[in-house]
N, C-alpha and C. Protein backbone atom coordinates (compact mmCIF):
# COMPACT_ATOMS: atom_id res chain seq x y z
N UNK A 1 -56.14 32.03 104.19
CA UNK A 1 -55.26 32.46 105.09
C UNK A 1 -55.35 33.76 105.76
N UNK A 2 -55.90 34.42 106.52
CA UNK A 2 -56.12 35.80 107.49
C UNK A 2 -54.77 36.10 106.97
N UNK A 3 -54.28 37.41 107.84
CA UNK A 3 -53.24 38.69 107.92
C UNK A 3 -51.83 37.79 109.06
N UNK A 4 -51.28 37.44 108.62
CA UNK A 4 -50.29 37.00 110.10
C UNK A 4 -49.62 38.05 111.04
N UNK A 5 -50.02 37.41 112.18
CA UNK A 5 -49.28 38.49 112.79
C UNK A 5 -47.72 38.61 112.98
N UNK A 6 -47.33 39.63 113.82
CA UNK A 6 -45.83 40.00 113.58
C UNK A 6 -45.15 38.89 114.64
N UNK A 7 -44.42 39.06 114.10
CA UNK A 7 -43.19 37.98 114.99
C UNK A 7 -43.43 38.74 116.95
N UNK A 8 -43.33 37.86 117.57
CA UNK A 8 -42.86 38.19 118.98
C UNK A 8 -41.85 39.37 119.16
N UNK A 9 -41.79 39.83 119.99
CA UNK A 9 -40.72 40.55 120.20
C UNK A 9 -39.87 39.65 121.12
N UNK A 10 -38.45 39.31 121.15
CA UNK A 10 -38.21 37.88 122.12
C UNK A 10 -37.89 38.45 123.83
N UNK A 11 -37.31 40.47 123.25
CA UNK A 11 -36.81 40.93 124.28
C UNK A 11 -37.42 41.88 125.38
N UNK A 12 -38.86 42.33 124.14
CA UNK A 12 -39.84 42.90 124.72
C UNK A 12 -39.73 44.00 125.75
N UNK A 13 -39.89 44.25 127.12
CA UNK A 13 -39.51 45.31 127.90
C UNK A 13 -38.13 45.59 127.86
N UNK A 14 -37.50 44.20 128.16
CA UNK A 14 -36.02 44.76 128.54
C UNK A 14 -35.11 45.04 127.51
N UNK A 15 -35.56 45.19 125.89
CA UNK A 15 -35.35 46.21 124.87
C UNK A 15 -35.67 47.45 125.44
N UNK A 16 -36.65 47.84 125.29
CA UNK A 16 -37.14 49.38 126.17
C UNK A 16 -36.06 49.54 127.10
N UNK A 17 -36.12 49.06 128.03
CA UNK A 17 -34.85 49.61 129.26
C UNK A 17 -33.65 49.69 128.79
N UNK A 18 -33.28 49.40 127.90
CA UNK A 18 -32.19 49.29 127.05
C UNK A 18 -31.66 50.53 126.68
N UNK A 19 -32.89 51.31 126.02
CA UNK A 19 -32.27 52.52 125.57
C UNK A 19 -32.04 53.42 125.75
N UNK A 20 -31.24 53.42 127.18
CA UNK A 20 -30.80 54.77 127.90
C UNK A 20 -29.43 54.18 127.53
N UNK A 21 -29.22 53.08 127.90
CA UNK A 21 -27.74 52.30 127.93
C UNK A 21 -27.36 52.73 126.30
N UNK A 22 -27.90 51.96 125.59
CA UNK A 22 -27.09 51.86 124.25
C UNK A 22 -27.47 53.01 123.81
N UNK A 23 -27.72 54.28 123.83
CA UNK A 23 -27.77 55.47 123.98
C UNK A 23 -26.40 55.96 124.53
N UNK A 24 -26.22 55.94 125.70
CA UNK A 24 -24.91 56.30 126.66
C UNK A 24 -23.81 55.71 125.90
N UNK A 25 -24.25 54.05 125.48
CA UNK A 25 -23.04 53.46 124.57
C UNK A 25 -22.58 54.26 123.17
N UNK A 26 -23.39 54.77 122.28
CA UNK A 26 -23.09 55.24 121.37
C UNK A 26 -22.64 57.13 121.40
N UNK A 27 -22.66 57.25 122.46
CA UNK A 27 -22.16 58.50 122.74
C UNK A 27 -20.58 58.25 123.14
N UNK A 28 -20.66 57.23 124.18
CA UNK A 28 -19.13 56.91 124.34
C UNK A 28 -18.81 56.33 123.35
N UNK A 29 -18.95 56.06 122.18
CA UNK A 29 -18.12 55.20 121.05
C UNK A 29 -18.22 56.48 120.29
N UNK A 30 -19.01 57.58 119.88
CA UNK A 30 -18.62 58.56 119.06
C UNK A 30 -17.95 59.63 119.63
N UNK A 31 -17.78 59.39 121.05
CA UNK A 31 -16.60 60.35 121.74
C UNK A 31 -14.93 59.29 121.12
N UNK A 32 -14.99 58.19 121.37
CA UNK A 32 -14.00 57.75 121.16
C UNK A 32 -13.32 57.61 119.25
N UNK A 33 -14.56 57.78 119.21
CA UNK A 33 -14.07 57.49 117.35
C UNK A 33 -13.82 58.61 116.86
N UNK A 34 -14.48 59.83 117.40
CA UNK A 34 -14.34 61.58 116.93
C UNK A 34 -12.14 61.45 117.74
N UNK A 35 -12.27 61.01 119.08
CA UNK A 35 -10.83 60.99 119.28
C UNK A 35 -9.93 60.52 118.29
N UNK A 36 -10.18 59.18 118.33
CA UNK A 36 -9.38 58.41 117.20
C UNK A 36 -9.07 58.82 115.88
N UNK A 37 -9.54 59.53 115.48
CA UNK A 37 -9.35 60.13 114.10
C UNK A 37 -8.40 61.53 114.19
N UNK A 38 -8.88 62.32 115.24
CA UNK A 38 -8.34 63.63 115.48
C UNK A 38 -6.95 63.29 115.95
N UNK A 39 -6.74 62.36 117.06
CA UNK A 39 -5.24 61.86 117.33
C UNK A 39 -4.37 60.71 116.41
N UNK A 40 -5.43 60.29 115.54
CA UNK A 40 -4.70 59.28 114.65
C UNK A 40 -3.12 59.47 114.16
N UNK A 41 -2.86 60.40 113.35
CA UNK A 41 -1.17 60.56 113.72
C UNK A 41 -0.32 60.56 114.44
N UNK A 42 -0.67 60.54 115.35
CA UNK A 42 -0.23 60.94 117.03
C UNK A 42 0.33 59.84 117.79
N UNK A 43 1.78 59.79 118.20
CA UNK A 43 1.94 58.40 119.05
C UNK A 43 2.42 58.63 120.37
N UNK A 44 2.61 57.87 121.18
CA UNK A 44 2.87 58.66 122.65
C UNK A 44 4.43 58.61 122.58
N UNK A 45 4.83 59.32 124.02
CA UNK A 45 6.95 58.93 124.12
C UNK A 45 7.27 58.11 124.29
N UNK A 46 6.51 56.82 124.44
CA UNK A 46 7.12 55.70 124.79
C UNK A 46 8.06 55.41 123.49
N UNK A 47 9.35 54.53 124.31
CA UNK A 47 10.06 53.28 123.16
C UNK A 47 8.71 52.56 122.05
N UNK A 48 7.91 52.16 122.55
CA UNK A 48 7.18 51.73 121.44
C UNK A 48 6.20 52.57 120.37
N UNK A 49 6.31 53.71 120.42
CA UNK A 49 5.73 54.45 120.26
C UNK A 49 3.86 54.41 120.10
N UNK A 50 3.69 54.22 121.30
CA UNK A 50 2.02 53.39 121.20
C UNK A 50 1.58 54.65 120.90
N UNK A 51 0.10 54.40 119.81
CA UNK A 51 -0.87 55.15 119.25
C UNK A 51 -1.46 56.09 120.77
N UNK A 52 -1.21 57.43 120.19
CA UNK A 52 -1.59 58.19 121.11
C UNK A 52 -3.29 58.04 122.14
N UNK A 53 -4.54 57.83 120.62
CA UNK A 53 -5.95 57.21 121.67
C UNK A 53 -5.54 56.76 122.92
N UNK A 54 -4.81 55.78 123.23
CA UNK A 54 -4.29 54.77 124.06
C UNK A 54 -4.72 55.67 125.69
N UNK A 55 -3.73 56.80 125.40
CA UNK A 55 -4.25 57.73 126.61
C UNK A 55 -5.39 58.15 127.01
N UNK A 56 -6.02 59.07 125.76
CA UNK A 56 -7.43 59.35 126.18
C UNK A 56 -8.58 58.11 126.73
N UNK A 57 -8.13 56.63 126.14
CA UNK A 57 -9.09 55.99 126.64
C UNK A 57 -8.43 55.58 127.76
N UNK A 58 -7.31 55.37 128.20
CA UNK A 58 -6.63 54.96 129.69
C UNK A 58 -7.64 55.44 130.59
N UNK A 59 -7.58 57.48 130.38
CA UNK A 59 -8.30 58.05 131.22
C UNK A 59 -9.30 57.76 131.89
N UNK A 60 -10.43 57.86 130.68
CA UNK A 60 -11.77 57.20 130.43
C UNK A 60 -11.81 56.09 131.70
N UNK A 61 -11.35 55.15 131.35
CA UNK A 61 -11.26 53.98 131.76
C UNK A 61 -10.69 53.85 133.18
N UNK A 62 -9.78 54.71 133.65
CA UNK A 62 -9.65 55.01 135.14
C UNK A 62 -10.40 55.61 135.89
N UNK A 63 -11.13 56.32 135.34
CA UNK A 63 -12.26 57.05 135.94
C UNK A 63 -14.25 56.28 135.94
N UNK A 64 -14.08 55.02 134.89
CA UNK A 64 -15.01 54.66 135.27
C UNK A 64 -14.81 53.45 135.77
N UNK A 65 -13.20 52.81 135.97
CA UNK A 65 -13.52 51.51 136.57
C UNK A 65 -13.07 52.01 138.25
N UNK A 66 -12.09 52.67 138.26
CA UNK A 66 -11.28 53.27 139.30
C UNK A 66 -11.67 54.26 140.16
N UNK A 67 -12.34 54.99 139.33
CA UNK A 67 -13.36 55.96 140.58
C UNK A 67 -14.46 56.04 140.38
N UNK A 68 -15.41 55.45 139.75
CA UNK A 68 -16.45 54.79 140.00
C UNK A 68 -17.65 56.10 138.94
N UNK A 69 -16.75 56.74 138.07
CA UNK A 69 -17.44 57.59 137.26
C UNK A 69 -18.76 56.83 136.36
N UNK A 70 -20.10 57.49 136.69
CA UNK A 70 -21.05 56.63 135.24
C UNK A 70 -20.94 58.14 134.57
N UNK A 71 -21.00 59.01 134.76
CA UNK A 71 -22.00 60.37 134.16
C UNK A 71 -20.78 60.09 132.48
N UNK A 72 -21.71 60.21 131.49
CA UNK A 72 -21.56 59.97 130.67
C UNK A 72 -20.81 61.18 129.77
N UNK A 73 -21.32 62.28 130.17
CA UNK A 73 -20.69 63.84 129.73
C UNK A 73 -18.91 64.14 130.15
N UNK A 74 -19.18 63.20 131.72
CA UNK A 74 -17.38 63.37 131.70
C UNK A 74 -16.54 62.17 131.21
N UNK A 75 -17.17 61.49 131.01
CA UNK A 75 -16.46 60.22 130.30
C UNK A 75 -16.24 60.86 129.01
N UNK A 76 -17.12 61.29 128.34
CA UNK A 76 -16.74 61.50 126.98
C UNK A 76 -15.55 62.86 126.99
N UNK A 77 -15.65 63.67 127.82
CA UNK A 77 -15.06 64.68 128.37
C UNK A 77 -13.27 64.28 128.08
N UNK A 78 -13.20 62.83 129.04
CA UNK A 78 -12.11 62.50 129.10
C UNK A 78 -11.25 61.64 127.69
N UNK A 79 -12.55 60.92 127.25
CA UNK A 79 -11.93 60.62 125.26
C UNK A 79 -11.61 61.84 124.85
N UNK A 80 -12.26 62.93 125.08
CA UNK A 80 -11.79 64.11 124.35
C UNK A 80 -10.91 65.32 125.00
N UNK A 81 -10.04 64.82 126.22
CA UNK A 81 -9.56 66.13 126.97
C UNK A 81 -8.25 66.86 126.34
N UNK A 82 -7.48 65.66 125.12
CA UNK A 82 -6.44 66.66 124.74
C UNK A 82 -7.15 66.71 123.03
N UNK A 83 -8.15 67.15 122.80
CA UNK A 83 -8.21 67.13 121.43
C UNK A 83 -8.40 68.60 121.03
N UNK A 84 -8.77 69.47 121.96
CA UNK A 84 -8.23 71.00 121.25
C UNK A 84 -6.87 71.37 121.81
N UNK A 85 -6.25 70.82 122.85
CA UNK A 85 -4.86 71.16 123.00
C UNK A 85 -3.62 70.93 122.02
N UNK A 86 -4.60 69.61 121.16
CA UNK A 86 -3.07 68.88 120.51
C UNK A 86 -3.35 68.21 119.38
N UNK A 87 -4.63 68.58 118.91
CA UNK A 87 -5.66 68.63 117.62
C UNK A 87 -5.82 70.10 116.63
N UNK A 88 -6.49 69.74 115.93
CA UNK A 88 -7.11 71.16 115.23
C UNK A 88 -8.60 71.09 115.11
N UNK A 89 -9.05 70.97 116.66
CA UNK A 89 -10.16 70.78 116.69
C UNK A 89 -10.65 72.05 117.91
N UNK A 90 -11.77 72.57 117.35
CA UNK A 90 -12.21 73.89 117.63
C UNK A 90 -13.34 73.66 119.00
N UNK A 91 -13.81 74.66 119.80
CA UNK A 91 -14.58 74.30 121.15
C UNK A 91 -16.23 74.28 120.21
N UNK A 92 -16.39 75.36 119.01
CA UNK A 92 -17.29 74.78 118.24
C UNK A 92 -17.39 73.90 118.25
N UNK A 93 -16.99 73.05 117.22
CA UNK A 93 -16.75 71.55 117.03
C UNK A 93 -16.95 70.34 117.97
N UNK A 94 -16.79 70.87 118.82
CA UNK A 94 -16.55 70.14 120.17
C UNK A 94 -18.49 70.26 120.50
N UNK A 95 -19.02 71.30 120.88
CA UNK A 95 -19.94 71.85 121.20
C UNK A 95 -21.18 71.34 120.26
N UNK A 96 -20.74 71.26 119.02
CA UNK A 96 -22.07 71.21 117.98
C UNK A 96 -21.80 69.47 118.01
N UNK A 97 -21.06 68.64 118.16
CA UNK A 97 -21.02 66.98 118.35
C UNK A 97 -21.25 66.85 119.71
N UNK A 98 -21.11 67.37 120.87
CA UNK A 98 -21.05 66.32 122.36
C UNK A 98 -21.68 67.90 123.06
N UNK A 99 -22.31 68.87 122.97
CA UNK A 99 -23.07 69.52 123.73
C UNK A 99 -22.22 70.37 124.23
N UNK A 100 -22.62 71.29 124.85
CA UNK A 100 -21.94 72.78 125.72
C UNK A 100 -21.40 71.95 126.98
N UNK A 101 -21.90 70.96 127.84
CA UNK A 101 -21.60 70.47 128.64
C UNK A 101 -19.94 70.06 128.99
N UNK A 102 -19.83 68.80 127.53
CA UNK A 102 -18.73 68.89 127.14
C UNK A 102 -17.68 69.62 127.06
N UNK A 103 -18.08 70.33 125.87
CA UNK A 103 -17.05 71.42 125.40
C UNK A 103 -16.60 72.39 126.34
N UNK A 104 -17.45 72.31 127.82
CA UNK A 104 -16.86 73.33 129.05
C UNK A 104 -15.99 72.31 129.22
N UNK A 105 -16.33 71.40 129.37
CA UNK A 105 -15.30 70.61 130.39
C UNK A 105 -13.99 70.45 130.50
N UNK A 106 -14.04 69.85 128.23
CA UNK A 106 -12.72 69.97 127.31
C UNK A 106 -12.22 71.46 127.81
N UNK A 107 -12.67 72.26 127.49
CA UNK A 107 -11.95 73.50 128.13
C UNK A 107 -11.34 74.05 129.22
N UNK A 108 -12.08 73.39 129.99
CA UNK A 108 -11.71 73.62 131.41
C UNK A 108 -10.31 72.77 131.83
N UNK A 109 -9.88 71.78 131.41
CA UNK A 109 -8.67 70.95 131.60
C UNK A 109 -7.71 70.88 130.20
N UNK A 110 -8.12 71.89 129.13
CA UNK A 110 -7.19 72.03 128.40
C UNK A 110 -5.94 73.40 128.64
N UNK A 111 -4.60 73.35 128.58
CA UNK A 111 -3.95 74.29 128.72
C UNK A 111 -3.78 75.12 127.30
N UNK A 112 -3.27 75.95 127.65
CA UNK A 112 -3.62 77.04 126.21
C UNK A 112 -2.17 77.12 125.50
N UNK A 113 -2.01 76.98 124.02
CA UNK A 113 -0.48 76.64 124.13
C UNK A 113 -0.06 78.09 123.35
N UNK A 114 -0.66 78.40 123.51
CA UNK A 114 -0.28 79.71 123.39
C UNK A 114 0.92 80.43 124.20
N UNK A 115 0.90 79.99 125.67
CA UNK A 115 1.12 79.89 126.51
C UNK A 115 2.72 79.37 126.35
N UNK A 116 3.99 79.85 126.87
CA UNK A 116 5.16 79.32 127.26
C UNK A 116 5.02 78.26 128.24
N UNK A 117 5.69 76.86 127.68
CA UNK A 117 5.39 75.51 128.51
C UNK A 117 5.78 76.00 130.34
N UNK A 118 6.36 76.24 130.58
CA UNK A 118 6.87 76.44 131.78
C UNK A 118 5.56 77.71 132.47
N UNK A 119 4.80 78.30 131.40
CA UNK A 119 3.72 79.20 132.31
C UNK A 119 2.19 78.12 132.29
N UNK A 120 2.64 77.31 131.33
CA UNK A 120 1.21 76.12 131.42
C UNK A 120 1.35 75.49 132.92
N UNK A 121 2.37 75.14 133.03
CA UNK A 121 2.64 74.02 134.32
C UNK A 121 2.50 75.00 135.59
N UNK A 122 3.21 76.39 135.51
CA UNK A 122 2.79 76.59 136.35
C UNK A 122 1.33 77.57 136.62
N UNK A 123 0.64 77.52 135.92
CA UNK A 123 -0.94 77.63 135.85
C UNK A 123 -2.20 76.49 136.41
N UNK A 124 -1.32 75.04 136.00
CA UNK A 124 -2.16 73.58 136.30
C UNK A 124 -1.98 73.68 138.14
N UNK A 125 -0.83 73.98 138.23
CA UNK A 125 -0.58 74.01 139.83
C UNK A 125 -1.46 74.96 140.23
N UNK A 126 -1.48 76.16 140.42
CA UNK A 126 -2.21 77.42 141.00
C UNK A 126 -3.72 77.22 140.66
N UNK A 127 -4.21 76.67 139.77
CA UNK A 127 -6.05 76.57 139.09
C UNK A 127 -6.20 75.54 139.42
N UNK A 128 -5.51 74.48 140.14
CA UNK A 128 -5.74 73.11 140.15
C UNK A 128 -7.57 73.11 141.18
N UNK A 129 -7.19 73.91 142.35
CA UNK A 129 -7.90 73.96 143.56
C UNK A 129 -9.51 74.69 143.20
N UNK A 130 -9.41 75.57 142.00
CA UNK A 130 -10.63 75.75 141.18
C UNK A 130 -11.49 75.93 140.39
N UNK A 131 -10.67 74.76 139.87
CA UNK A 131 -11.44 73.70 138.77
C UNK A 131 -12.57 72.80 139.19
N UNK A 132 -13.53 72.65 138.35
CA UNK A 132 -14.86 72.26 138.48
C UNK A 132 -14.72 70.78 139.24
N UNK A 133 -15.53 70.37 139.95
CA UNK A 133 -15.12 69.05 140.77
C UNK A 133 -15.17 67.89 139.13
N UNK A 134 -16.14 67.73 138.34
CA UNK A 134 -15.69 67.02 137.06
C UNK A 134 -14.33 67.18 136.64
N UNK A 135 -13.88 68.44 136.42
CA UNK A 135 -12.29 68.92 136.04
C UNK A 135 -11.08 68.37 136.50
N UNK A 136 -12.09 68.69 138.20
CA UNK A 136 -11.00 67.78 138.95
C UNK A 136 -10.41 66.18 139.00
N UNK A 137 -11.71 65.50 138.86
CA UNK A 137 -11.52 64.35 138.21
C UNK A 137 -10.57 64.18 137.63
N UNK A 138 -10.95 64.49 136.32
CA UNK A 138 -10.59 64.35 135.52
C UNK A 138 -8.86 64.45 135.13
N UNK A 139 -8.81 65.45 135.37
CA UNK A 139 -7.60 65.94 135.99
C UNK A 139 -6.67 64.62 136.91
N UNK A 140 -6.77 64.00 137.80
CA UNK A 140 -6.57 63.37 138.34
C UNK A 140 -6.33 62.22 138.03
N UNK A 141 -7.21 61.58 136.67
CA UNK A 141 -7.19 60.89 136.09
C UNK A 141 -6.32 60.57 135.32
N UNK A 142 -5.61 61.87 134.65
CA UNK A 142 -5.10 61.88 133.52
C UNK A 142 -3.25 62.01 134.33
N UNK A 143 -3.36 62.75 135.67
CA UNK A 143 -2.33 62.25 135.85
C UNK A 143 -1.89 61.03 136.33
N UNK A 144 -2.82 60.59 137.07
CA UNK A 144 -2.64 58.92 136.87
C UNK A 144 -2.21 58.24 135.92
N UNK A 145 -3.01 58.31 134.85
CA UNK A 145 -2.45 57.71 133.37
C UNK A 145 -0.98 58.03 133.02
N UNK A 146 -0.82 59.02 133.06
CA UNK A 146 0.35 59.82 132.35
C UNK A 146 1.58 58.89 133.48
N UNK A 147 1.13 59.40 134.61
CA UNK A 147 2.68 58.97 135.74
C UNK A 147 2.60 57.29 135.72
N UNK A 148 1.56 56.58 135.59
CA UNK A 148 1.79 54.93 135.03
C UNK A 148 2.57 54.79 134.23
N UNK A 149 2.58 55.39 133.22
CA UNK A 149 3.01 54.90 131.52
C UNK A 149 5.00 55.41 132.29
N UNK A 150 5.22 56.75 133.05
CA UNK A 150 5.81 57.02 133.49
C UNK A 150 7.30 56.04 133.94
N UNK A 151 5.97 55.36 135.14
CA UNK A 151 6.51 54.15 135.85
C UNK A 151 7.06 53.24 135.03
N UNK A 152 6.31 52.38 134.22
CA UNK A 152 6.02 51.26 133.07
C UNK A 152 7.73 51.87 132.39
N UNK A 153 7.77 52.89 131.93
CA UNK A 153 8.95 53.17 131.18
C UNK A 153 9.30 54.68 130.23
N UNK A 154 10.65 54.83 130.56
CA UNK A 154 11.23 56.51 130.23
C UNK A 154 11.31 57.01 128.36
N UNK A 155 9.93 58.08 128.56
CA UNK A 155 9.65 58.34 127.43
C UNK A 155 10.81 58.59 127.10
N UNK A 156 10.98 58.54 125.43
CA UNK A 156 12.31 59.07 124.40
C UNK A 156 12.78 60.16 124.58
N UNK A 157 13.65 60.28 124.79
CA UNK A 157 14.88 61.53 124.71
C UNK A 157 14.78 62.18 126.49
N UNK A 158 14.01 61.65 127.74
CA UNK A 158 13.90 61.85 128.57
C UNK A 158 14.72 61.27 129.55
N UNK A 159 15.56 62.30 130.60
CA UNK A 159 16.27 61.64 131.53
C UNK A 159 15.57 61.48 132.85
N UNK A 160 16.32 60.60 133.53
CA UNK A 160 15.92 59.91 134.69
C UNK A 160 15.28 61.05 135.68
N UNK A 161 16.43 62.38 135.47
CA UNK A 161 16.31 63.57 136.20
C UNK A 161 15.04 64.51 135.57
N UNK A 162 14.78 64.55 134.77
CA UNK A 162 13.22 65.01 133.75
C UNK A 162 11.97 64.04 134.37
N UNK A 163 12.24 62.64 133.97
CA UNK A 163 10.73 61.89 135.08
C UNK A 163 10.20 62.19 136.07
N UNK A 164 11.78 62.54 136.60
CA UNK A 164 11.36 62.56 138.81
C UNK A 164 10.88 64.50 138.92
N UNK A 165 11.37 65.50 138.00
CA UNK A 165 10.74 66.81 137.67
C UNK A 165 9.25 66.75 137.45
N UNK A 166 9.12 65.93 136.39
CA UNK A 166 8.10 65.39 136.20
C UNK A 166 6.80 65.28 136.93
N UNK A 167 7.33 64.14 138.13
CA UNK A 167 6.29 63.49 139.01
C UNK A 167 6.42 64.73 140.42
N UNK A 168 7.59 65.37 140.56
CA UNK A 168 7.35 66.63 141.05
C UNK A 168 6.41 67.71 140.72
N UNK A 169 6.21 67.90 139.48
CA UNK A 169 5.34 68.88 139.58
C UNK A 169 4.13 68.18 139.22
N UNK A 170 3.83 66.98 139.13
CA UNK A 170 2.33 66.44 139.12
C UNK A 170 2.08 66.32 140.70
N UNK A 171 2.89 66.25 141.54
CA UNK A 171 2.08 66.33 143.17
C UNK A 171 2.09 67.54 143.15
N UNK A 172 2.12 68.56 142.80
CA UNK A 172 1.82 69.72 143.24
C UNK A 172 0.35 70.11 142.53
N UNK A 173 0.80 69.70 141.07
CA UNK A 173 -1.12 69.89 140.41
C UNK A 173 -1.55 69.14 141.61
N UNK A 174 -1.51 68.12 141.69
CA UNK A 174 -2.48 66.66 142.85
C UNK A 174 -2.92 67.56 144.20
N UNK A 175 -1.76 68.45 144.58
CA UNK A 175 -2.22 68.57 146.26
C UNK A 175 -3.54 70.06 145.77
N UNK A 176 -3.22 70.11 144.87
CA UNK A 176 -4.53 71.49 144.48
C UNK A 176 -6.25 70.30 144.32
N UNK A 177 -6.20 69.54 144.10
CA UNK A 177 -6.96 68.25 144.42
C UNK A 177 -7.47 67.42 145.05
N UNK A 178 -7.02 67.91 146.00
CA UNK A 178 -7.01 67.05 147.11
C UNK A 178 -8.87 67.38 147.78
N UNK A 179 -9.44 66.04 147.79
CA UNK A 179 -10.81 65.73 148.13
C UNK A 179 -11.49 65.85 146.91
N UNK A 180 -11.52 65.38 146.20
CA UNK A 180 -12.14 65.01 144.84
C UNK A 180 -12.51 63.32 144.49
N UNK A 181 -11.43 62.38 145.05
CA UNK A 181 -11.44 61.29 144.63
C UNK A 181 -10.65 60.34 145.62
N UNK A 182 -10.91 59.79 146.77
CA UNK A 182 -10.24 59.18 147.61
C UNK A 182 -9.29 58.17 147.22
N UNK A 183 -10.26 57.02 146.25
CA UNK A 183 -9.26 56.15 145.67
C UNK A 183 -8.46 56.32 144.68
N UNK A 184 -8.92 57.51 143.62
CA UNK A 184 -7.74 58.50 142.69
C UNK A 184 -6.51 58.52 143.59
N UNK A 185 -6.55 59.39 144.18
CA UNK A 185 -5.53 60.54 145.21
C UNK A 185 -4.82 59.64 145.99
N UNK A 186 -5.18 58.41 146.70
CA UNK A 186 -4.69 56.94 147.44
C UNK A 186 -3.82 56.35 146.15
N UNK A 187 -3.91 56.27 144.96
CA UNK A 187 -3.20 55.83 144.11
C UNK A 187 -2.12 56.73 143.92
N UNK A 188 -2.29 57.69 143.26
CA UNK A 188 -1.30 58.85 142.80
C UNK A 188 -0.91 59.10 144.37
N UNK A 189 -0.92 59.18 145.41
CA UNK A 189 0.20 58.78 146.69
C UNK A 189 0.83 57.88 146.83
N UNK A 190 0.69 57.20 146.46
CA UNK A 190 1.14 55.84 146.57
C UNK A 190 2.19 55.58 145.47
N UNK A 191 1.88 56.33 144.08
CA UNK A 191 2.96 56.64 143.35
C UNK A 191 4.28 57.68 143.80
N UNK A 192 3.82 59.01 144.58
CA UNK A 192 4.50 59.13 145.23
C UNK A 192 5.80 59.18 145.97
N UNK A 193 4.86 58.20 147.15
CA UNK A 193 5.88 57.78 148.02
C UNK A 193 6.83 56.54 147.29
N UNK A 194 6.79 55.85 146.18
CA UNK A 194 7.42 55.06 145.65
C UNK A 194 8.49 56.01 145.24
N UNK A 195 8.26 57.31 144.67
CA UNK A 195 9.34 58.02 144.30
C UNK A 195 9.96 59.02 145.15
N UNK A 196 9.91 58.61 146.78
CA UNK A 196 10.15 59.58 147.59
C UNK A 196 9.93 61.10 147.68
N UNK A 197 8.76 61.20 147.44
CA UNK A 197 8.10 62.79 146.72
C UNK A 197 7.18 62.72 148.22
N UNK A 198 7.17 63.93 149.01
CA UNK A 198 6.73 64.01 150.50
C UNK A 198 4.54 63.88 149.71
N UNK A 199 4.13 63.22 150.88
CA UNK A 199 2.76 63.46 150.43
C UNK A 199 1.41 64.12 151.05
């Protein structure tokens, strides 16, 4: 009997081409699983109190089906945009798992809570206009997400008159935004004018 040779390969090249993708894939699944753990206690205001992830991947997910995001650094950006705001997770940390790239980014759209809530909000308004065009995205994204869940239904202990404050001062972050994302910005107007908020 000679030496047998090895099995075929069945997938051959288009294995090879493969591994940029499932590369990109396992970066977005260890952005999302490093989230999931760090927000695991965490549930949002809704009546149902849905598991907080829920948001960070909303984001994600508006930005790559909705505005047409591939770059893989802000996707993961966006699994991870509230995890040093509302985590105990450090820009180290951030930096030595998903690169400097990242960890600017996380930074760049995290507010500092150091900060009196009422000087955060009005900081997102005034920096909105120069923030990194990724930031901006991103940014954009997340108020999308946020003012949906909004729509959908009135987080706990929140009045009718707190929502519509609310979606007031998210068009004002938005108009610091403005030319970043056509079909973003066409949506979040469109939310809007549903709430009679000038656009």
């Amino acid at each position: 009997g000679g030496a047998s040779q090895p099995a075929p390969d069945p997938l051959g090249e288009a294995a090879a081409g493969m591994s940029t993708s499932a590369s990109d894939a396992a970066r977005l699944l260890d952005a999302t699983d490093f989230a999931a753990r760090k927000h695991r206690a965490q549930r949002r205001k809704d009546p149902e109190g849905t598991p907080y992830i829920n948001h960070p991947i909303g984001v994600a997910w508006i930005l790559a089906h909705e505005a047409g995001v591939t770059d893989v650094a802000v996707l993961q950006a966006a699994l991870l945009h509230d995890t040093l705001e509302d985590t105990e997770t450090s820009p180290a940390e951030l930096e030595e798992r998903f690169g400097p790239a990242v960890r600017r980014l996380v930074e760049e759209v995290s507010d500092d809570k150091a900060l009196p809530r009422a000087e955060r909000k009005r900081l997102q308004v005034a920096q909105a206009a120069q923030k990194s065009p990724a930031a901006r995205l991103l940014a954009l994204a997340d108020k999308l997400h946020n003012l949906r869940d909004l729509q959908r239904c009135t987080p706990q202990g929140w009045s009718e008159e707190r929502v519509q404050e609310y979606f007031l001062w998210a068009s004002e972050v938005v108009k610091g935004l403005r030319g970043t994302n056509a079909a973003l910005e066409e949506k979040l107007r469109q939310l809007f004018q549903a709430r009679g908020l000038p656009v």
